[in-house]
Protein backbone atom coordinates (compact mmCIF):
# COMPACT_ATOMS: atom_id res chain seq x y z
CA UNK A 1 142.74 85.66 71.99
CA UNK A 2 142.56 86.51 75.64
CA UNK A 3 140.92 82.92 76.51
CA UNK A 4 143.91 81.66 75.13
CA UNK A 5 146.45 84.18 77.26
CA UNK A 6 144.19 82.55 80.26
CA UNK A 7 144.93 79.02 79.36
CA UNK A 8 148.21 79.30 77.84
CA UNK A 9 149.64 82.18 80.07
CA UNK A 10 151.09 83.79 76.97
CA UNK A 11 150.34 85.29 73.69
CA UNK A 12 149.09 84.15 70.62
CA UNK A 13 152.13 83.38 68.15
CA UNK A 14 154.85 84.79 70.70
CA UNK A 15 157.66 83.35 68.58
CA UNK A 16 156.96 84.84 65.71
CA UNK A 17 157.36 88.62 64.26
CA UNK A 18 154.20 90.54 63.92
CA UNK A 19 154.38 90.58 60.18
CA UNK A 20 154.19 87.14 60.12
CA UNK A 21 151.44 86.92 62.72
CA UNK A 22 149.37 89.32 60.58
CA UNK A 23 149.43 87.41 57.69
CA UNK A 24 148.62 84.04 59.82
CA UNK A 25 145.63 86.19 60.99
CA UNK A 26 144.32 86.61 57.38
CA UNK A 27 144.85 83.38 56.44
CA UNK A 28 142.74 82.13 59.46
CA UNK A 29 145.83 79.98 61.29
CA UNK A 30 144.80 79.60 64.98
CA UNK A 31 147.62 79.61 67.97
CA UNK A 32 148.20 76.07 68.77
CA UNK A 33 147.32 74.25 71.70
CA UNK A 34 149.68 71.73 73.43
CA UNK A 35 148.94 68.16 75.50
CA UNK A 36 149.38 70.47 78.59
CA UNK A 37 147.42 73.16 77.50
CA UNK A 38 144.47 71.31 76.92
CA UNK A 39 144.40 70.13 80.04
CA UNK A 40 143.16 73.80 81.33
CA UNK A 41 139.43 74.01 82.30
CA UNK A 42 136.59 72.37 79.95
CA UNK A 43 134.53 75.26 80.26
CA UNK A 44 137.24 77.89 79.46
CA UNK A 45 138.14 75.51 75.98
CA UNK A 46 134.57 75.02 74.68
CA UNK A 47 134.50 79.15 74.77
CA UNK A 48 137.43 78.95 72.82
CA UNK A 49 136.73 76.61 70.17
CA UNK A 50 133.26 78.00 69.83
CA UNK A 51 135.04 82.17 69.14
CA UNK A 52 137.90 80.06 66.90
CA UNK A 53 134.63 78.88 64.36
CA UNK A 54 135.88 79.59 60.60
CA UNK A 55 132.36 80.88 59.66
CA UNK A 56 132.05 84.32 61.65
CA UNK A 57 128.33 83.83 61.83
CA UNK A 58 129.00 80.85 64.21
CA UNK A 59 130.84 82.92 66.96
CA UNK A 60 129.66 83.79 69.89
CA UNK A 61 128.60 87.70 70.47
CA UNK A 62 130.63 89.76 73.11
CA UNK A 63 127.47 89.64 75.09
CA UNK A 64 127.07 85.82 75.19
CA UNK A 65 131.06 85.78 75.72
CA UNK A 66 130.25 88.22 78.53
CA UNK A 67 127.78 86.26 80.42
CA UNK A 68 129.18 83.15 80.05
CA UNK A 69 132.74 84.54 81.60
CA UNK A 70 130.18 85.64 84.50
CA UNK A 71 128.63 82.49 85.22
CA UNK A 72 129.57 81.03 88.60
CA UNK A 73 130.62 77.56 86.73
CA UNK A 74 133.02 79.84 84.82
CA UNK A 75 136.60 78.94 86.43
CA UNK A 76 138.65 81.60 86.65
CA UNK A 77 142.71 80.89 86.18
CA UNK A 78 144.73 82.25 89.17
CA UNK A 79 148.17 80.45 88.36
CA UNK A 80 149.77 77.51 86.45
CA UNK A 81 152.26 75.22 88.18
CA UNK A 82 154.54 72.95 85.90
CA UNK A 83 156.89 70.09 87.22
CA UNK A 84 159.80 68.34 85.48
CA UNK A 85 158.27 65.05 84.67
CA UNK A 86 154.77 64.52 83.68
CA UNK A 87 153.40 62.48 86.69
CA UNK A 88 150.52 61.37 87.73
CA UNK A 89 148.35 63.15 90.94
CA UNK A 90 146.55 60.07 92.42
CA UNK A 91 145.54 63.13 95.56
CA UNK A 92 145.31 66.45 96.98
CA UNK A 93 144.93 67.91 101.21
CA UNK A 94 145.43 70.85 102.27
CA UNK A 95 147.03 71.38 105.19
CA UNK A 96 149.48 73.60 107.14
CA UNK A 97 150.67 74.92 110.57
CA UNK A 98 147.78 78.13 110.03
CA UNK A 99 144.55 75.85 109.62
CA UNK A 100 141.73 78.10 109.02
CA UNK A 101 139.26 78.59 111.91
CA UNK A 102 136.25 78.48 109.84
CA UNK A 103 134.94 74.67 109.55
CA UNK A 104 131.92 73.12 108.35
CA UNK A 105 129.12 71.11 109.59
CA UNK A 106 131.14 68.01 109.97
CA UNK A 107 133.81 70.05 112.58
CA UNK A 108 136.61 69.61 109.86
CA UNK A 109 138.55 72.49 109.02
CA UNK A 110 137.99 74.15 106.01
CA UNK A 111 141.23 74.64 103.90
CA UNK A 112 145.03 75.00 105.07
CA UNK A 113 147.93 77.38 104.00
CA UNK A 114 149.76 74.80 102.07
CA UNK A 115 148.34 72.05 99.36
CA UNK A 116 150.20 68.14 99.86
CA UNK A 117 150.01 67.27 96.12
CA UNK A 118 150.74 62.99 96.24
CA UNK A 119 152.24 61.93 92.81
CA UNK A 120 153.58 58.88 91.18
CA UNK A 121 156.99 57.59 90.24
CA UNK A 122 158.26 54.56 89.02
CA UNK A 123 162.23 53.82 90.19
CA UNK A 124 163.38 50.63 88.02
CA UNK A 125 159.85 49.11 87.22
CA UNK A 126 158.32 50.01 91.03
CA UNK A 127 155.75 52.80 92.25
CA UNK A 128 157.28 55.11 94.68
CA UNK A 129 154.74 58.06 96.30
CA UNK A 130 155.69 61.20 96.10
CA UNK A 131 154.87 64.39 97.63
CA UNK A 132 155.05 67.95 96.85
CA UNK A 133 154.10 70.95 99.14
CA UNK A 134 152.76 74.21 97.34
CA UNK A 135 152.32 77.39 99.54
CA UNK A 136 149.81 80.44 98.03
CA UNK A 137 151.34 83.94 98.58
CA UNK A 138 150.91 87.16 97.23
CA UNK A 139 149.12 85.37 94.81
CA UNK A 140 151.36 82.95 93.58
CA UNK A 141 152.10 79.68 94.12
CA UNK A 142 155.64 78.42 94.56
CA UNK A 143 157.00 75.10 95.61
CA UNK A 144 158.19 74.89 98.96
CA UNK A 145 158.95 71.15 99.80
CA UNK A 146 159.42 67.53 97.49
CA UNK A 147 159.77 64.53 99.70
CA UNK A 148 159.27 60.94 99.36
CA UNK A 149 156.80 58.21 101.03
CA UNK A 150 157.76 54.44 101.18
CA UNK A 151 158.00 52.31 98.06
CA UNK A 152 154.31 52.48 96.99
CA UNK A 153 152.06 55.02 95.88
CA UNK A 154 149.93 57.10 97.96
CA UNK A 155 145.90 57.06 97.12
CA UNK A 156 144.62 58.45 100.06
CA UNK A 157 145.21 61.44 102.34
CA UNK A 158 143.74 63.27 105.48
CA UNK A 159 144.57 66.19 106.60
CA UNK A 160 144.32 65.98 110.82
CA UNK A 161 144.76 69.36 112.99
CA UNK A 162 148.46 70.06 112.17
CA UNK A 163 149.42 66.30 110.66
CA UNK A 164 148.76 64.63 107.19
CA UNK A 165 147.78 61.06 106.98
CA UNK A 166 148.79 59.12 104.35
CA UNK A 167 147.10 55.67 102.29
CA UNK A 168 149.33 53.84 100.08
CA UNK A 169 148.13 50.91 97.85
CA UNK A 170 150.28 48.66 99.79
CA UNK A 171 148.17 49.17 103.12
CA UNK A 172 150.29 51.79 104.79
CA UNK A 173 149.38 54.45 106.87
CA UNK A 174 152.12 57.11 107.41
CA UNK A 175 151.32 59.75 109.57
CA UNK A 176 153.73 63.65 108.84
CA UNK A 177 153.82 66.47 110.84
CA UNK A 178 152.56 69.21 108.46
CA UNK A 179 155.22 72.19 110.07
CA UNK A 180 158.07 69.98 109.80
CA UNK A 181 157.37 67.46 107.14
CA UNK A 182 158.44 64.57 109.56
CA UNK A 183 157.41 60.92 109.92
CA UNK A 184 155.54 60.60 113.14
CA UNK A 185 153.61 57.53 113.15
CA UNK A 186 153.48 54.54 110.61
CA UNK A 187 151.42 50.89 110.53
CA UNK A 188 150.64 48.42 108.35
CA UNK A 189 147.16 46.83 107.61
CA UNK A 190 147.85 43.09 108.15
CA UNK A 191 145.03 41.84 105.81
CA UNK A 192 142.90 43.48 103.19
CA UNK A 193 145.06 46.11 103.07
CA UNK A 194 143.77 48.14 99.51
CA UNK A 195 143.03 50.91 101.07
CA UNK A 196 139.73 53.08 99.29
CA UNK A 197 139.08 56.03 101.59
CA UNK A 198 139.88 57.46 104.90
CA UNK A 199 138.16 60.62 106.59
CA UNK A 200 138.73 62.27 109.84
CA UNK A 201 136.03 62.46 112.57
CA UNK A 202 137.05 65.02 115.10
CA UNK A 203 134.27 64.76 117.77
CA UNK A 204 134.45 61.06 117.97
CA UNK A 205 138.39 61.34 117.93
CA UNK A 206 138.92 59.34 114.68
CA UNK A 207 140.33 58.90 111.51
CA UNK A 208 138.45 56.01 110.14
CA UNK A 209 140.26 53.62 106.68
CA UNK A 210 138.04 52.44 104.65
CA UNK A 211 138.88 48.90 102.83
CA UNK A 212 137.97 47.36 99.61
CA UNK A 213 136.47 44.43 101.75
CA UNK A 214 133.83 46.90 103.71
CA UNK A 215 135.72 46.95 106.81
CA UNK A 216 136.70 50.43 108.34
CA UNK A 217 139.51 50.90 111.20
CA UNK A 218 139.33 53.25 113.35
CA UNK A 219 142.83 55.08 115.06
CA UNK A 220 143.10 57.53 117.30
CA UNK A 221 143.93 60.89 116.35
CA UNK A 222 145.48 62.31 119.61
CA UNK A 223 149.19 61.75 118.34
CA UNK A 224 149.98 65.45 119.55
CA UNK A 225 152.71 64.11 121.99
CA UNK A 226 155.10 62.42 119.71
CA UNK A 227 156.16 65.51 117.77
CA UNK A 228 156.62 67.88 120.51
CA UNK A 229 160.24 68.96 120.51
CA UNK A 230 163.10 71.31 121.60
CA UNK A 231 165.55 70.71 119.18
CA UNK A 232 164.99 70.58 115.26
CA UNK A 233 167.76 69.06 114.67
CA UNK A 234 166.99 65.65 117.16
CA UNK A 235 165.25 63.18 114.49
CA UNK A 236 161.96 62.81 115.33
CA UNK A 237 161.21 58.88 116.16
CA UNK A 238 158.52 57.14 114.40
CA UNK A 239 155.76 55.49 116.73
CA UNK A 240 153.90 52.23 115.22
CA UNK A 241 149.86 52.98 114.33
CA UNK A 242 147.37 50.30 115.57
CA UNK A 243 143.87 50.93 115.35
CA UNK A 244 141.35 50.88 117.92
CA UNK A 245 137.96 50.41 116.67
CA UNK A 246 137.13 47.83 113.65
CA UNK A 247 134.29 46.96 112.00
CA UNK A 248 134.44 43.95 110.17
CA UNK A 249 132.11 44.95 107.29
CA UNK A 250 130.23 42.94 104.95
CA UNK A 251 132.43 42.35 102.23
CA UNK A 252 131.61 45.22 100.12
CA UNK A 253 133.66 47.90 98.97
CA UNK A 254 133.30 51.19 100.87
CA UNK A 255 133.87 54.11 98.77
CA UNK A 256 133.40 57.14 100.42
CA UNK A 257 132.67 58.21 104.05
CA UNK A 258 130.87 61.13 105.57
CA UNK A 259 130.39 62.00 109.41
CA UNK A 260 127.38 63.28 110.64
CA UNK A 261 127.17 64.73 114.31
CA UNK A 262 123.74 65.05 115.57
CA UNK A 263 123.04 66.73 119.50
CA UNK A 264 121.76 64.19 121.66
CA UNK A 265 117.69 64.78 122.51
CA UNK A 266 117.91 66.95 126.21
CA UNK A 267 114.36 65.60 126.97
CA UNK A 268 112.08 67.68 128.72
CA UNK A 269 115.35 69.26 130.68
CA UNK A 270 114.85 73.29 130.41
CA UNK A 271 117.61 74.97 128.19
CA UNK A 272 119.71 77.88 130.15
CA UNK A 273 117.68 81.32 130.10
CA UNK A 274 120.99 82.83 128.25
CA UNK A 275 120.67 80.15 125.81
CA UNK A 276 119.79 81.09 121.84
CA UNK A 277 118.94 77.79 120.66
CA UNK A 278 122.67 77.37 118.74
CA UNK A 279 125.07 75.30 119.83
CA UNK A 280 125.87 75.85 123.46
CA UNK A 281 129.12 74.40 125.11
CA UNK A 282 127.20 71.50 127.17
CA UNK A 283 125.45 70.58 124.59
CA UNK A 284 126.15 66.47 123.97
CA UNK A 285 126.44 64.91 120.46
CA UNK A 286 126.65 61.69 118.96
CA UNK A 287 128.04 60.80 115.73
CA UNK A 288 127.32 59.02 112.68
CA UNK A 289 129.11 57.74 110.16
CA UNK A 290 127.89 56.78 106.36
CA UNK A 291 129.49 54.79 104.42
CA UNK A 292 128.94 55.00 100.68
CA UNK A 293 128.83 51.02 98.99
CA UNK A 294 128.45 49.37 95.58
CA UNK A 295 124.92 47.97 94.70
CA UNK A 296 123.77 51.28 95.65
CA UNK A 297 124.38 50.56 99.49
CA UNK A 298 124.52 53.17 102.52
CA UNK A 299 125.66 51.33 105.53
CA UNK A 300 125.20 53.56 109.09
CA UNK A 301 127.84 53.02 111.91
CA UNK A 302 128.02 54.67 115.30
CA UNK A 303 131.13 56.69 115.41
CA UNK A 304 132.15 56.33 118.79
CA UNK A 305 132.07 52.20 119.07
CA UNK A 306 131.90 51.63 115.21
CA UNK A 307 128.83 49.43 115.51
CA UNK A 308 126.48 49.29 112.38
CA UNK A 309 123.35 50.98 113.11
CA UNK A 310 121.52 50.01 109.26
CA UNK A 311 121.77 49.59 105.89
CA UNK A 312 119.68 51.41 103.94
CA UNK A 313 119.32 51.96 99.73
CA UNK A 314 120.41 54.97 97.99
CA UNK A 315 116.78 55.37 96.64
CA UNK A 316 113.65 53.94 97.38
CA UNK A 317 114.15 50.19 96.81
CA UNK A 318 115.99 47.57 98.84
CA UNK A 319 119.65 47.43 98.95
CA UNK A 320 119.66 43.91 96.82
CA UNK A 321 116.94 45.29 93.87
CA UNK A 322 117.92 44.86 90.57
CA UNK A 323 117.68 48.50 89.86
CA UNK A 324 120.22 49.01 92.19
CA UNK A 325 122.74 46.34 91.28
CA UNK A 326 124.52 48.17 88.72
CA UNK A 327 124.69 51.76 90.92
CA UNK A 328 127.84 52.55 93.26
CA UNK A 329 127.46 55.62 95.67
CA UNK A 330 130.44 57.30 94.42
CA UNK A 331 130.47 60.28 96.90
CA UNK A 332 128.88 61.22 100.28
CA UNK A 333 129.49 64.77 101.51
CA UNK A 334 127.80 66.80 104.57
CA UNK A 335 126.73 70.39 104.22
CA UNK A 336 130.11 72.83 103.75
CA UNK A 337 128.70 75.75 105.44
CA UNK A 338 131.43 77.53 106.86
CA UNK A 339 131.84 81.22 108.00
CA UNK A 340 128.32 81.13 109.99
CA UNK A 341 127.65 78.88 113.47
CA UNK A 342 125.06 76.11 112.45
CA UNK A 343 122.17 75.50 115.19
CA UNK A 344 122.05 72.15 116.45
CA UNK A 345 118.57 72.05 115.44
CA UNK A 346 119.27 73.43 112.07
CA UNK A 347 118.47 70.16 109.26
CA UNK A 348 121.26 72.03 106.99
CA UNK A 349 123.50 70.78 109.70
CA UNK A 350 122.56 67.18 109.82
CA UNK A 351 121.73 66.29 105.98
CA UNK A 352 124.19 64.10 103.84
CA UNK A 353 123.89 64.62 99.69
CA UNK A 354 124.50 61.46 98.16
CA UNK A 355 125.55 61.22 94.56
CA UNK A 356 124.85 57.96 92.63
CA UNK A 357 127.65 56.50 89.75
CA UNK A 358 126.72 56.02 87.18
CA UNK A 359 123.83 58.26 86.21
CA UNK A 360 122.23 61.76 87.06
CA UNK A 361 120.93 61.38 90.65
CA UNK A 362 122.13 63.39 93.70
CA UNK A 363 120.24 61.90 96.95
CA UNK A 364 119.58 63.98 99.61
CA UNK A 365 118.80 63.11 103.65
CA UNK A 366 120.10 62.59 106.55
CA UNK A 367 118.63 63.33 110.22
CA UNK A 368 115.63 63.04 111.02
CA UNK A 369 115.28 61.41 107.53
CA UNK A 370 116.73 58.30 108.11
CA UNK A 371 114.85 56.32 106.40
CA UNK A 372 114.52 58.47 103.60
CA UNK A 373 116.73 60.14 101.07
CA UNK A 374 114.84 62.61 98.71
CA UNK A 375 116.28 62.09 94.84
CA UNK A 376 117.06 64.94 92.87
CA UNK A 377 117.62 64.91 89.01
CA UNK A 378 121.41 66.75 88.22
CA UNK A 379 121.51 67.76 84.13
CA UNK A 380 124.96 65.59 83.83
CA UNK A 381 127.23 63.13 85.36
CA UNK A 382 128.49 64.67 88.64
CA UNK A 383 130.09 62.20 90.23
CA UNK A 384 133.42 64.05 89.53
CA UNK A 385 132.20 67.48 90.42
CA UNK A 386 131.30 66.41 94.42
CA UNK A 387 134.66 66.70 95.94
């Protein structure tokens, strides 16, 4: 009964007098479960089912309960938030005026104060986007801000220092301010304009758009000067977006996008005599960008000019095999470390995992393994579990 306080967030037969849920008890009734309820976590509902077996000899012990409540996998439930209307989340950033300092090996900040939640709403017949702002305090989460984007729904966002960027279905970018929930920038994608992903590449100075035709656009992300201001109350003006960089692709869908920064080779040149072989301020980098195709395709782009550098297979086999017709890379990711200072030199920070849909295969590579990525065999589909 206390799984079901977790998922439920209240007892067992609340409505009804104890008498009554004694003799439910006997008769072996079980608390019911609603649409929303079941949505909790999978792991925390297969516990439950499995201690809610009629035959007592099928339940779990309290030491199996025990260490399966201990496993890492095991999510734990801090909070429940409820809306009015049962809509859809299409995405998630976080994002905030207090960005945390820790960030990974890609440069991108690790989490904000504040989670951008973009829904779905249909006004007469059409999709409008959405957005509501949660805040975490004293740990609980509250709703702090509902606002809405345009007259299409949002599929993509970015969080970008101390803005959001967001996708819409329609090929819009709007750019908020995340302190002031603002419009500061918005542009429209003339052609081609489904939008599939977007990522931000700080060292290169780019948040790249990924488009279901395989090209990617590249805009600047120095926008800092247009929502500078004295007086709240002045509305804030919204500036038109035009990229910079684009890379006309090769007409197949990009579905994920990973940066990798890798310190350019210093020669023979000495290092300083104070230096510890981590990063050090004049150190130089260049950047790299994957992009994650269908048919089981990894295209490689420069970051700075956008220029394709390859196009290399998922696995072992060339891009156009038949083995790899039927495989989409679903998700690329770069190592999350965060909390410690990666070396320049260290391979954690310049490998990519790459995770194959459908099937069971996580690749992994990246610098100096170019023209390699090592498989390795995952025990179920993951290509949900990678974000």
């Amino acid at each position: 009964m206390y799984i079901y306080e977790l998922v439920t967030l209240h007892q067992p037969f609340n409505d009804l007098n104890p008498a009554q849920v004694k003799q439910l008890i006997v008769e072996g009734h079980r608390p019911p479960l609603t649409a929303k309820d079941k949505k909790a976590p999978v792991f925390v509902l297969d516990l439950m089912a499995w201690c809610w077996q009629q035959e007592a000899d099928r339940r779990p012990p309290s030491h199996h309960i025990s260490l399966l409540s201990s496993a890492t996998e095991f999510p734990r439930l801090s909070d429940v938030i409820t809306f009015d209307k049962q809509l859809g989340i299409n995405c998630a950033v976080t994002a905030g005026s207090r960005v945390s300092q820790s960030r990974g090996a890609d440069d991108r900040a690790s989490v904000g104060s504040e989670v951008w939640l973009c829904r779905s709403e249909l006004n007469a017949g059409i999709g409008t986007g959405k957005i509501s702002v949660l805040s975490y305090s004293r740990a609980r989460c509250y709703h702090k801000k509902e606002f809405f984007v345009g007259k299409s729904c949002i599929r993509v966002a970015c969080s970008v220092g101390s803005t959001v960027w967001l996708g819409t279905e329609s090929g819009t970018l709007h750019v908020f301010c995340a302190m002031t929930y603002k419009q500061l920038c918005q542009g429209s994608i003339r052609s081609n304009r489904y939008i599939l992903n977007m990522i931000h590449v700080p060292r290169a100075n780019w948040v790249l758009v990924a488009l279901a035709d395989g090209s990617v656009l590249a805009y600047n992300d120095n926008i800092s000067n247009h929502y500078h201001y004295n007086d709240p109350a002045v509305e804030t003006p919204v500036h038109e977006l035009l990229p910079n960089r684009v890379y006309t692709g090769n007409g197949i869908p990009i579905h994920c996008m990973a940066a990798l920064p890798l310190k350019k080779p210093q020669g023979n040149e000495p290092r300083p005599e104070d230096s510890d072989d981590r990063n050090s301020p004049c150190d130089e980098y260049v950047c790299e960008v994957w992009c994650g195709q269908e048919k089981g395709r990894i295209t490689i782009l420069d970051g700075e000019e956008l220029q394709k550098i390859c196009t290399k297979s998922a696995e072992d086999h060339e891009p156009d095999s038949s083995s790899q017709r039927e495989h989409s890379v679903s998700h690329i990711e770069t190592c999350q470390t965060t909390g410690t200072t990666i070396s320049g030199d260290d391979p954690v920070g310049r490998s990519v995992w790459v995770a194959l849909f459908p099937g069971t295969r996580v690749c992994f590579g990246g610098m100096p393994w170019r023209r390699r990525l090592y498989v390795v065999w995952i025990a179920h589909n993951i290509h949900q579990d990678l974000k």
